[in-house]
Each structure stands twice: as C-alpha cells, then as structure tokens.
PDB file of N, CA and C in Angstrom:
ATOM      1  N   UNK A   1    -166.531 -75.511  -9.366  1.00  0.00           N
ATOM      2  CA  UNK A   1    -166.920 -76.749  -8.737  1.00  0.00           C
ATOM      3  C   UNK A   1    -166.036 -77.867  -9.301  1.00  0.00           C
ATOM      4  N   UNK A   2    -165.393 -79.183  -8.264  1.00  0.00           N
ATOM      5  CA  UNK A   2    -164.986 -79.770  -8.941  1.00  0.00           C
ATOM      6  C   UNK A   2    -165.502 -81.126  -9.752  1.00  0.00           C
ATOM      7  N   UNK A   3    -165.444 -81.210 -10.426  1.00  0.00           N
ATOM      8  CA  UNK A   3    -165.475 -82.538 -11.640  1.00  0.00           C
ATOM      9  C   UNK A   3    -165.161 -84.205 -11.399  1.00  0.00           C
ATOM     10  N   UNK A   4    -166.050 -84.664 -11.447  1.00  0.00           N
ATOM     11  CA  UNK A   4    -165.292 -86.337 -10.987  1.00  0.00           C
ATOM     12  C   UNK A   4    -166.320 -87.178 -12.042  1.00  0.00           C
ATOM     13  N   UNK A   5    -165.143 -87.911 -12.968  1.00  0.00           N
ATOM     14  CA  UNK A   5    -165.644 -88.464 -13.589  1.00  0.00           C
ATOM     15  C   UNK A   5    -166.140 -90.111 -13.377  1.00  0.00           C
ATOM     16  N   UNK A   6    -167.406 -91.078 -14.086  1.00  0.00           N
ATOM     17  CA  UNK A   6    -167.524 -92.479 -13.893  1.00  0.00           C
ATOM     18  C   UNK A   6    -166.802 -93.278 -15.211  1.00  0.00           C
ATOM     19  N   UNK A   7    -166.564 -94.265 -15.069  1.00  0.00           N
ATOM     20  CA  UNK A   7    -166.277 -95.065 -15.943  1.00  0.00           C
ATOM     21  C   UNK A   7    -166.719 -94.581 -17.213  1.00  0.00           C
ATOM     22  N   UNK A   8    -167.899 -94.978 -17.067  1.00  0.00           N
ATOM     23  CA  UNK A   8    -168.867 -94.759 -18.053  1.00  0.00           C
ATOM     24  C   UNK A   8    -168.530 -93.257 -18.976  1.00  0.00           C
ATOM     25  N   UNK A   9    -168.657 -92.591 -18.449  1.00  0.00           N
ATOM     26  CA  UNK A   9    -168.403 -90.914 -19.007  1.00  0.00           C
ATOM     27  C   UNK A   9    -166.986 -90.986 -19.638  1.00  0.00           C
ATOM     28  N   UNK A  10    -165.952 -91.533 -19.014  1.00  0.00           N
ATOM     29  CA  UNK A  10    -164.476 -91.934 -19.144  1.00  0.00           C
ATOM     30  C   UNK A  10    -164.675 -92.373 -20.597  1.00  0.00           C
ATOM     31  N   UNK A  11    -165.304 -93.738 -20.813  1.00  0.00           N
ATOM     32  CA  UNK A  11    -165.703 -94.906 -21.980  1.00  0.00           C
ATOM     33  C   UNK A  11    -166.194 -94.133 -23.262  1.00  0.00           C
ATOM     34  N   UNK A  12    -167.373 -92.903 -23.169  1.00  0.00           N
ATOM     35  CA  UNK A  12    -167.925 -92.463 -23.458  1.00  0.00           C
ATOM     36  C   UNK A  12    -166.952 -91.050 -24.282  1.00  0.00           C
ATOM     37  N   UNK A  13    -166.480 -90.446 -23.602  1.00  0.00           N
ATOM     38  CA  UNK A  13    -165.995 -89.494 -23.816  1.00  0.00           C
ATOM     39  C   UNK A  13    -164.560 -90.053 -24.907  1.00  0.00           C
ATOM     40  N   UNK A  14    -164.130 -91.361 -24.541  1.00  0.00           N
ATOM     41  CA  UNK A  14    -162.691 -91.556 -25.154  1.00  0.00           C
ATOM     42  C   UNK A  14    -163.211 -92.144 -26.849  1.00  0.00           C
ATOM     43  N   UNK A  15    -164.729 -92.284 -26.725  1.00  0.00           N
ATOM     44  CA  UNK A  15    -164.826 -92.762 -28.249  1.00  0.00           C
ATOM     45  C   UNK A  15    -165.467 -91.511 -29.356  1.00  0.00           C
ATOM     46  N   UNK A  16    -165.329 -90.402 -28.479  1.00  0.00           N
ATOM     47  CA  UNK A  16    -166.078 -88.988 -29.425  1.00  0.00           C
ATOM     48  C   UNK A  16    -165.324 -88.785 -30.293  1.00  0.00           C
ATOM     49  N   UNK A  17    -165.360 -88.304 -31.227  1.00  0.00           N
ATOM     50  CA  UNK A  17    -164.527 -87.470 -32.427  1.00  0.00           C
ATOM     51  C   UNK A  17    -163.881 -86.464 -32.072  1.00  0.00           C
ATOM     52  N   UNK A  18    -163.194 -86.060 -32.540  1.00  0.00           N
ATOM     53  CA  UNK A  18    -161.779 -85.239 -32.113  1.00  0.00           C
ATOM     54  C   UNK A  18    -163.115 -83.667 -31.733  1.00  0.00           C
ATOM     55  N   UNK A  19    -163.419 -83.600 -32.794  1.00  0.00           N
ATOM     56  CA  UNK A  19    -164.260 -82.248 -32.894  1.00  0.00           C
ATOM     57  C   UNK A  19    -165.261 -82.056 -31.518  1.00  0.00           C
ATOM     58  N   UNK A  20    -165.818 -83.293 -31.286  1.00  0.00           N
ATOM     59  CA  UNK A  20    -166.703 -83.694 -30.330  1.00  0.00           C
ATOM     60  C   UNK A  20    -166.231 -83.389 -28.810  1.00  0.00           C
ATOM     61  N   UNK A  21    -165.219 -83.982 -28.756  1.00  0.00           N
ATOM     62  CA  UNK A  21    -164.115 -84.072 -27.411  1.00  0.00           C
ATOM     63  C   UNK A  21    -163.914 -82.960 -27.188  1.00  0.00           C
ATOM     64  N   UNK A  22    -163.300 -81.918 -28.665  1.00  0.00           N
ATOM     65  CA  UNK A  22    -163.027 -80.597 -28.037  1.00  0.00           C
ATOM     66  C   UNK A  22    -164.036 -79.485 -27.549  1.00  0.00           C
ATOM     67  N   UNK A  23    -165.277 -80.082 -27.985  1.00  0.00           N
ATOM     68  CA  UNK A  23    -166.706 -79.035 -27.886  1.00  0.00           C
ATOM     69  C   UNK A  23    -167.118 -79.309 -25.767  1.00  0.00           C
ATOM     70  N   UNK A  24    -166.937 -80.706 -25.619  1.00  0.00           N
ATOM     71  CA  UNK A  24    -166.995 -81.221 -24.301  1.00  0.00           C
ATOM     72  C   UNK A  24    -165.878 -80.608 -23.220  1.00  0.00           C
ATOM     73  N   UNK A  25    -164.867 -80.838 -23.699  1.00  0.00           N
ATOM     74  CA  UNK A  25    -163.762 -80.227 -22.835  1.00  0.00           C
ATOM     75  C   UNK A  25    -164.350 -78.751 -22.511  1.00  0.00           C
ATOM     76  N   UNK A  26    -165.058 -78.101 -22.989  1.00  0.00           N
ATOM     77  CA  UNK A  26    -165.295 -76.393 -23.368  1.00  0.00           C
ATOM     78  C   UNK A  26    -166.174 -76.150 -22.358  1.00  0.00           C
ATOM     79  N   UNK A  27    -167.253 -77.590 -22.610  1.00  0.00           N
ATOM     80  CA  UNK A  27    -168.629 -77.360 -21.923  1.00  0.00           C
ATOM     81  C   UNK A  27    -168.112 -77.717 -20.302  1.00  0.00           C
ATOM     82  N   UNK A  28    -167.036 -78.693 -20.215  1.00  0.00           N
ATOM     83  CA  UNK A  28    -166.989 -79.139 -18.860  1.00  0.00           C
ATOM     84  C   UNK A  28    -165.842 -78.050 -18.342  1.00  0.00           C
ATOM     85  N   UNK A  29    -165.120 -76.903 -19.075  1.00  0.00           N
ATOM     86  CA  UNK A  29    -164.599 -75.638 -18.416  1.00  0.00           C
ATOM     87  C   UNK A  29    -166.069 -74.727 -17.516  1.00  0.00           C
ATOM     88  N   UNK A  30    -166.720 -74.624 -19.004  1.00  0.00           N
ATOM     89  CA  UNK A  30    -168.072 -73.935 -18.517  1.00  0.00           C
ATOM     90  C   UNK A  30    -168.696 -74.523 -17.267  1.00  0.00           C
ATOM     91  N   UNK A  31    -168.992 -75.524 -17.092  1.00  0.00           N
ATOM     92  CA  UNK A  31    -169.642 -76.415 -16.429  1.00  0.00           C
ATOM     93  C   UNK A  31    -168.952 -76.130 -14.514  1.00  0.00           C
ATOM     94  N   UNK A  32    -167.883 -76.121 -15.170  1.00  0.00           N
ATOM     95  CA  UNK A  32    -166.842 -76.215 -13.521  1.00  0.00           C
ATOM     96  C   UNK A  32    -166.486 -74.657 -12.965  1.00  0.00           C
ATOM     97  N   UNK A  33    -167.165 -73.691 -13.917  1.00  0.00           N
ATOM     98  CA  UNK A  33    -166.923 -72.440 -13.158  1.00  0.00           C
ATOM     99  C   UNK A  33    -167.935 -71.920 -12.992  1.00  0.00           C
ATOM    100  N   UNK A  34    -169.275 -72.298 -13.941  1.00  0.00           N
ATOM    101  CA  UNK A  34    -170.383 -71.853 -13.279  1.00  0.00           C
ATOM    102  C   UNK A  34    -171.435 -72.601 -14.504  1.00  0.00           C
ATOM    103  N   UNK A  35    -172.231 -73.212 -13.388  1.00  0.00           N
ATOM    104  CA  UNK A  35    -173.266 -74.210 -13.874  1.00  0.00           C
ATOM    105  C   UNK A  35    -174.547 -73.314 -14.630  1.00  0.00           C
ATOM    106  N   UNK A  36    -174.697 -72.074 -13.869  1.00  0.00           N
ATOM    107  CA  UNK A  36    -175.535 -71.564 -14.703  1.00  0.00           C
ATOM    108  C   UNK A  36    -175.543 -70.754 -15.914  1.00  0.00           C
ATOM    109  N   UNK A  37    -174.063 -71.371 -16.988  1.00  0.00           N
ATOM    110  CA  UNK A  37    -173.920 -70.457 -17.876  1.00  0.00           C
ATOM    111  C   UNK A  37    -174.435 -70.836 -19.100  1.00  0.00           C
ATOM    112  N   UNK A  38    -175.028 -69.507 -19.665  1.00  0.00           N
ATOM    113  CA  UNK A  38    -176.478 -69.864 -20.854  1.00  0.00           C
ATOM    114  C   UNK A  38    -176.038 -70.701 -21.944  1.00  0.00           C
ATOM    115  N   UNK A  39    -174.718 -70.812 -22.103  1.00  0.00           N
ATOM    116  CA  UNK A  39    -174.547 -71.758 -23.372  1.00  0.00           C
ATOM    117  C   UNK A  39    -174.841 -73.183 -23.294  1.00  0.00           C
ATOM    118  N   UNK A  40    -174.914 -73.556 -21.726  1.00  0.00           N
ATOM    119  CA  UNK A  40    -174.686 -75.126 -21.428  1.00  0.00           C
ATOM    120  C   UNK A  40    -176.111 -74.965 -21.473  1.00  0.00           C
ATOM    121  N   UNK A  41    -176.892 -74.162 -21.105  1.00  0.00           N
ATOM    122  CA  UNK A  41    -178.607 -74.779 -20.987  1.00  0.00           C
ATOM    123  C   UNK A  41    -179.076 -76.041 -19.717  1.00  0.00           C
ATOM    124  N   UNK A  42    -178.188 -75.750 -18.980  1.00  0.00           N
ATOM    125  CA  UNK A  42    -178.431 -76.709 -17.905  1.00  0.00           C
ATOM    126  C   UNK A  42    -180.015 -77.227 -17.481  1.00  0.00           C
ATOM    127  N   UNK A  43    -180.261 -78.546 -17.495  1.00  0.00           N
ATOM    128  CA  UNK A  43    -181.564 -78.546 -16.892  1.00  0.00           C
ATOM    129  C   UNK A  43    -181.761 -79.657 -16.308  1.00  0.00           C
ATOM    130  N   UNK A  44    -182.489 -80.001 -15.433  1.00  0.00           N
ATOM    131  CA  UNK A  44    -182.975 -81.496 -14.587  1.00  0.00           C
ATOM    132  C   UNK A  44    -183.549 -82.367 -16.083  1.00  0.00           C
ATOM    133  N   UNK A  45    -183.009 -83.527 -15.827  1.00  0.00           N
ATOM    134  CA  UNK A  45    -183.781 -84.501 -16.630  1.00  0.00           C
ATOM    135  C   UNK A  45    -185.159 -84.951 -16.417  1.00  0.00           C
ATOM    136  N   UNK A  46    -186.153 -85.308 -17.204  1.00  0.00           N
ATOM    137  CA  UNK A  46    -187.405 -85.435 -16.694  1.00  0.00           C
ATOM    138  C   UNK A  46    -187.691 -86.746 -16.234  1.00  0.00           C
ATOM    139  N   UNK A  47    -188.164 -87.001 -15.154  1.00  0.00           N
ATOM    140  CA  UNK A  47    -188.430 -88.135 -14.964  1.00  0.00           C
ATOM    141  C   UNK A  47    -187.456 -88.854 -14.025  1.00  0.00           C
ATOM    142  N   UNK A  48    -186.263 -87.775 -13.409  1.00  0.00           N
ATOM    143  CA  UNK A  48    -185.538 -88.206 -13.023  1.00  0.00           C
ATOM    144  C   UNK A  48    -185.341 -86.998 -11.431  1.00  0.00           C
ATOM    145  N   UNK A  49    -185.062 -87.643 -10.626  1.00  0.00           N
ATOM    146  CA  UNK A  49    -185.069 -86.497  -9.340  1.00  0.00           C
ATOM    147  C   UNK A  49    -183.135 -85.960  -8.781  1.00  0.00           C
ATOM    148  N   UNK A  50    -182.470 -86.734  -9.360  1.00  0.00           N
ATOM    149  CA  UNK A  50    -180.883 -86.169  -9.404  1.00  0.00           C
ATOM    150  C   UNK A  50    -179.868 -85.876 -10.675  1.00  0.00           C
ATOM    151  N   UNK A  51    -180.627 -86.460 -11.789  1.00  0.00           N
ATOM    152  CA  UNK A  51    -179.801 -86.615 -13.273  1.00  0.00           C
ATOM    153  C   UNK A  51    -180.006 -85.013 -13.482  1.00  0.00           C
ATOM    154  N   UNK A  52    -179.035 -84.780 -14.185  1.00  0.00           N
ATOM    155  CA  UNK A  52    -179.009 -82.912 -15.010  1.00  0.00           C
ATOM    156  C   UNK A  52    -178.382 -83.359 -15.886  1.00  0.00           C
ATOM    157  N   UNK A  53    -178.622 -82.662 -17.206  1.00  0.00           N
ATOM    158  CA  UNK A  53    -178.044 -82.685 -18.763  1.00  0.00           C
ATOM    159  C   UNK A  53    -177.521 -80.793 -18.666  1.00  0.00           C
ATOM    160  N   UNK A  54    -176.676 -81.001 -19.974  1.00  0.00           N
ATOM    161  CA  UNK A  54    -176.025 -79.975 -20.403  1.00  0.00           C
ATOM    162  C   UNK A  54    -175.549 -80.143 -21.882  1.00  0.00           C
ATOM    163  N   UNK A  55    -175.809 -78.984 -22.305  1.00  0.00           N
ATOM    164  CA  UNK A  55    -175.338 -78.729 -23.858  1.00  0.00           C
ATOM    165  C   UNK A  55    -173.663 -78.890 -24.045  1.00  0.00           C
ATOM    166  N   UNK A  56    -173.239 -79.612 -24.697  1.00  0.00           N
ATOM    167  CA  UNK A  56    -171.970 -79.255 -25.160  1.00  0.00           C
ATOM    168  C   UNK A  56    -171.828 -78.678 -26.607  1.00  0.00           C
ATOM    169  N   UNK A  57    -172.945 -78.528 -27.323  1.00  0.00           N
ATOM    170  CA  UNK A  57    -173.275 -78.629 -28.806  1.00  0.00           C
ATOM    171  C   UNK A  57    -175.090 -78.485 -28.488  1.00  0.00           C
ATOM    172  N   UNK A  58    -175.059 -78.152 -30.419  1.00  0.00           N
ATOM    173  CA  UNK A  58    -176.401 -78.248 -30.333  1.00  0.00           C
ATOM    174  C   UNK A  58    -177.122 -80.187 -30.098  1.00  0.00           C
ATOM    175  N   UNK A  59    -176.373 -80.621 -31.348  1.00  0.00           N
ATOM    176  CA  UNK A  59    -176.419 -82.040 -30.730  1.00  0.00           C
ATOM    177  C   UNK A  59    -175.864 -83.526 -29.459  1.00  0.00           C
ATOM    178  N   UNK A  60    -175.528 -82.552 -28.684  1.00  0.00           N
ATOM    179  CA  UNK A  60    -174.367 -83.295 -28.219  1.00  0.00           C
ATOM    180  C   UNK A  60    -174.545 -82.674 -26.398  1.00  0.00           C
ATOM    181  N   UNK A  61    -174.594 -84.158 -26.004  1.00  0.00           N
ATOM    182  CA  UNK A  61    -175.257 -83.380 -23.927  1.00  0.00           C
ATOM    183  C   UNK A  61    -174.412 -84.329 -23.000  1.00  0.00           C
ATOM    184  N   UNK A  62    -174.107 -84.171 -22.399  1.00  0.00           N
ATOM    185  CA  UNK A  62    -172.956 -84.314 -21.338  1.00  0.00           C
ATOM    186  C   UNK A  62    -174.034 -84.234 -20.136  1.00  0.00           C
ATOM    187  N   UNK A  63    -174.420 -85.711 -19.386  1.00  0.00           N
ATOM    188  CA  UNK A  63    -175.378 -85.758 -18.463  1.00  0.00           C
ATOM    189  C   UNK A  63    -174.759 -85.956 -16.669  1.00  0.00           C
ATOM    190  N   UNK A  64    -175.042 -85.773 -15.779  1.00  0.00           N
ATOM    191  CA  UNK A  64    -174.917 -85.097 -14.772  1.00  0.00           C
ATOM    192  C   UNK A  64    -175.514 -84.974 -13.406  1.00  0.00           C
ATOM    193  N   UNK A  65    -174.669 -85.459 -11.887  1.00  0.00           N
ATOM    194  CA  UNK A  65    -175.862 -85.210 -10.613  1.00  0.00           C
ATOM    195  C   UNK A  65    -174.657 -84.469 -10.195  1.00  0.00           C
ATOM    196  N   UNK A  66    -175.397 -83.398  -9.840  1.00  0.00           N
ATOM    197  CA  UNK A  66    -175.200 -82.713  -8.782  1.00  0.00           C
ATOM    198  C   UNK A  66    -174.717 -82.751  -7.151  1.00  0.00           C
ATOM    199  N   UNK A  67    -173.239 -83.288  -6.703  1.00  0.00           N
ATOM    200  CA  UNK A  67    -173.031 -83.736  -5.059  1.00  0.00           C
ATOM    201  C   UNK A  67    -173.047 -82.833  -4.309  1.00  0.00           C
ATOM    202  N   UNK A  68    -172.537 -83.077  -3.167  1.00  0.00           N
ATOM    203  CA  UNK A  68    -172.258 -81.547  -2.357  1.00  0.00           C
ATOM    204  C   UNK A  68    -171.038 -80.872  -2.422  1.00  0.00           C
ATOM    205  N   UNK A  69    -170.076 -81.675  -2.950  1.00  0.00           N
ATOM    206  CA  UNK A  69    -168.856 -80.745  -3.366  1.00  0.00           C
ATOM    207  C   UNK A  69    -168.440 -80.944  -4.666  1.00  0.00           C
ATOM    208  N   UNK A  70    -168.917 -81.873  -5.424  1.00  0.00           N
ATOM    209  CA  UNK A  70    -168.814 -81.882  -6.902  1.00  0.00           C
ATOM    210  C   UNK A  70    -169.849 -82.125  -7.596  1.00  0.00           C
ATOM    211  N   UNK A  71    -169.646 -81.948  -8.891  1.00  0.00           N
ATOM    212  CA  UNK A  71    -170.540 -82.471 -10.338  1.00  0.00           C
ATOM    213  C   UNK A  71    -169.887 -84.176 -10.975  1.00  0.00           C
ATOM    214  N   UNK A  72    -170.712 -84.936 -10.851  1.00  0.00           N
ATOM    215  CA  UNK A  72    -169.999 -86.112 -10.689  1.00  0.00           C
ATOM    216  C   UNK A  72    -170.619 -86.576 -12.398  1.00  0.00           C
ATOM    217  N   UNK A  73    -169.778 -86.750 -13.311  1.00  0.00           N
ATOM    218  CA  UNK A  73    -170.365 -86.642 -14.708  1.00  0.00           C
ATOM    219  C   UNK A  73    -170.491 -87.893 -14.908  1.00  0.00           C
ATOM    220  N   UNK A  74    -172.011 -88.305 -15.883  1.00  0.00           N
ATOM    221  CA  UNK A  74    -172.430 -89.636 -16.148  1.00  0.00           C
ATOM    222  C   UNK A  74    -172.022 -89.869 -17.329  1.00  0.00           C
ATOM    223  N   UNK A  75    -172.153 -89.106 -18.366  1.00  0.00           N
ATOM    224  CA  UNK A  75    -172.400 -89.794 -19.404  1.00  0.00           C
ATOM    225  C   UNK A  75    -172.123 -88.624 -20.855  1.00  0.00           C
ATOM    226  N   UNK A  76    -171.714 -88.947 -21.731  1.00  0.00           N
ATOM    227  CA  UNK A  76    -171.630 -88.149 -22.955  1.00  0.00           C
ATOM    228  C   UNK A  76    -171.933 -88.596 -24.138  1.00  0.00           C
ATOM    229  N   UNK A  77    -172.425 -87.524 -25.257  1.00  0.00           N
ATOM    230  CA  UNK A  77    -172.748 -88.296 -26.590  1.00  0.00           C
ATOM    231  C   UNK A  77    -173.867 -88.046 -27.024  1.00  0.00           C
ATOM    232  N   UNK A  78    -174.397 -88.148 -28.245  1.00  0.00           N
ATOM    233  CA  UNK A  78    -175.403 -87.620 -29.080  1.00  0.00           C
ATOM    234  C   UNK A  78    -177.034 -87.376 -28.418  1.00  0.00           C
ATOM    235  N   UNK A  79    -177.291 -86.620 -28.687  1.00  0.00           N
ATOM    236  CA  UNK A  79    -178.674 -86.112 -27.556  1.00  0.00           C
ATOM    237  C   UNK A  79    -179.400 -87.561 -27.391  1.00  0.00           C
ATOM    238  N   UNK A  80    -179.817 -87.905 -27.887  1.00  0.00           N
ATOM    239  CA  UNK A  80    -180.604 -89.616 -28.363  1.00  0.00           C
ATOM    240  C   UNK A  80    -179.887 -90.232 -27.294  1.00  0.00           C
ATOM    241  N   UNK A  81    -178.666 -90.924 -27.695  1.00  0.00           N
ATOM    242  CA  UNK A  81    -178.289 -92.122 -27.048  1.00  0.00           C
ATOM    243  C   UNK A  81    -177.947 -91.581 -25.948  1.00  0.00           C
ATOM    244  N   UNK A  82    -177.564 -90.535 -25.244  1.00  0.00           N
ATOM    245  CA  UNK A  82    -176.885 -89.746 -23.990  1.00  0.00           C
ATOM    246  C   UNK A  82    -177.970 -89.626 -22.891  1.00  0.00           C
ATOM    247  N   UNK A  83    -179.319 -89.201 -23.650  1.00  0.00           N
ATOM    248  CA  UNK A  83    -180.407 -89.001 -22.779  1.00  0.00           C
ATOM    249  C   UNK A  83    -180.877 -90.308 -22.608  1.00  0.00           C
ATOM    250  N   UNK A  84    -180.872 -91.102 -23.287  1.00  0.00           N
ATOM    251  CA  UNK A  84    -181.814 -92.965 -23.373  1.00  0.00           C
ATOM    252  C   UNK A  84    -181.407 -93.119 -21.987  1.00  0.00           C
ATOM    253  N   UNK A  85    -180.120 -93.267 -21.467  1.00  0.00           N
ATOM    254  CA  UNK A  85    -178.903 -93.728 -20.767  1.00  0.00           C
ATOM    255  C   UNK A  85    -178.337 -92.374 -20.560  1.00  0.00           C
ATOM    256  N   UNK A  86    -178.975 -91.902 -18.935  1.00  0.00           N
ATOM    257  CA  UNK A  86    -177.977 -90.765 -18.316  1.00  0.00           C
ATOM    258  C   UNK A  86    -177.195 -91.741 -17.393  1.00  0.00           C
TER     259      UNK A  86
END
C-alpha cells in the first residue's frame, strides 16, 4: 500500500533519534506491505472512528487513517505524546 505523509508526521519524524528513525523506517516497510503484520500490532484508536496506531517499538507508535488507496501517516513518537495527538 502506498504511504503519504502530513506535515506533521514529516515534523515529527525529522526530530526522532537516529535509533528511533531507524526502528520507524522498519515499521513503515512493514506497514506498506502488509498492515496486518504481528510486529506492528495494528489497531483502531479508541475513541476515534478513522485514526489506527502501530508499533514501531515497544515504546514508540506511528499513528494512522486508513484511505482507499493509501495509508496517509499522522503522527510519530513516544506512546504518550503520539497517542495524546494522533
């Protein structure tokens, strides 16, 4: 599936730690060849009827809606502040 990133995710992603960035890049390979793969833990956000989160790490979620021809990525960064603000 393809990938289209927002500002925001852009902003987000360019201030991670080297280590961080490379765990994301991994998750958004995973992510773009198949959404249902067990490492990402994909799931609907609660409370929300289009947002989806994904594991890039144990601490660390890369948030997410679902289009009809892409995954249009919101947001990245520590489970806390990533989920506050998908």
């Amino acid at each position: 599936m393809r990938l289209r990133y927002t500002d925001r995710f852009r902003r987000a992603y360019s201030e991670l730690e080297e280590r961080d960035a490379e765990l994301t890049k991994k998750a958004l390979r995973l992510l773009a060849e198949d959404l249902r793969h067990p490492s990402l833990r994909v799931k609907k956000m609660q409370g929300t009827d289009r947002i989806w989160e994904a594991r890039a790490s144990r601490s660390l979620r890369v948030t997410f809606e679902i289009q009809e021809d892409c995954v249009l990525l919101r947001n990245v960064g520590a489970h806390d502040a990533a989920l506050k603000n998908p």
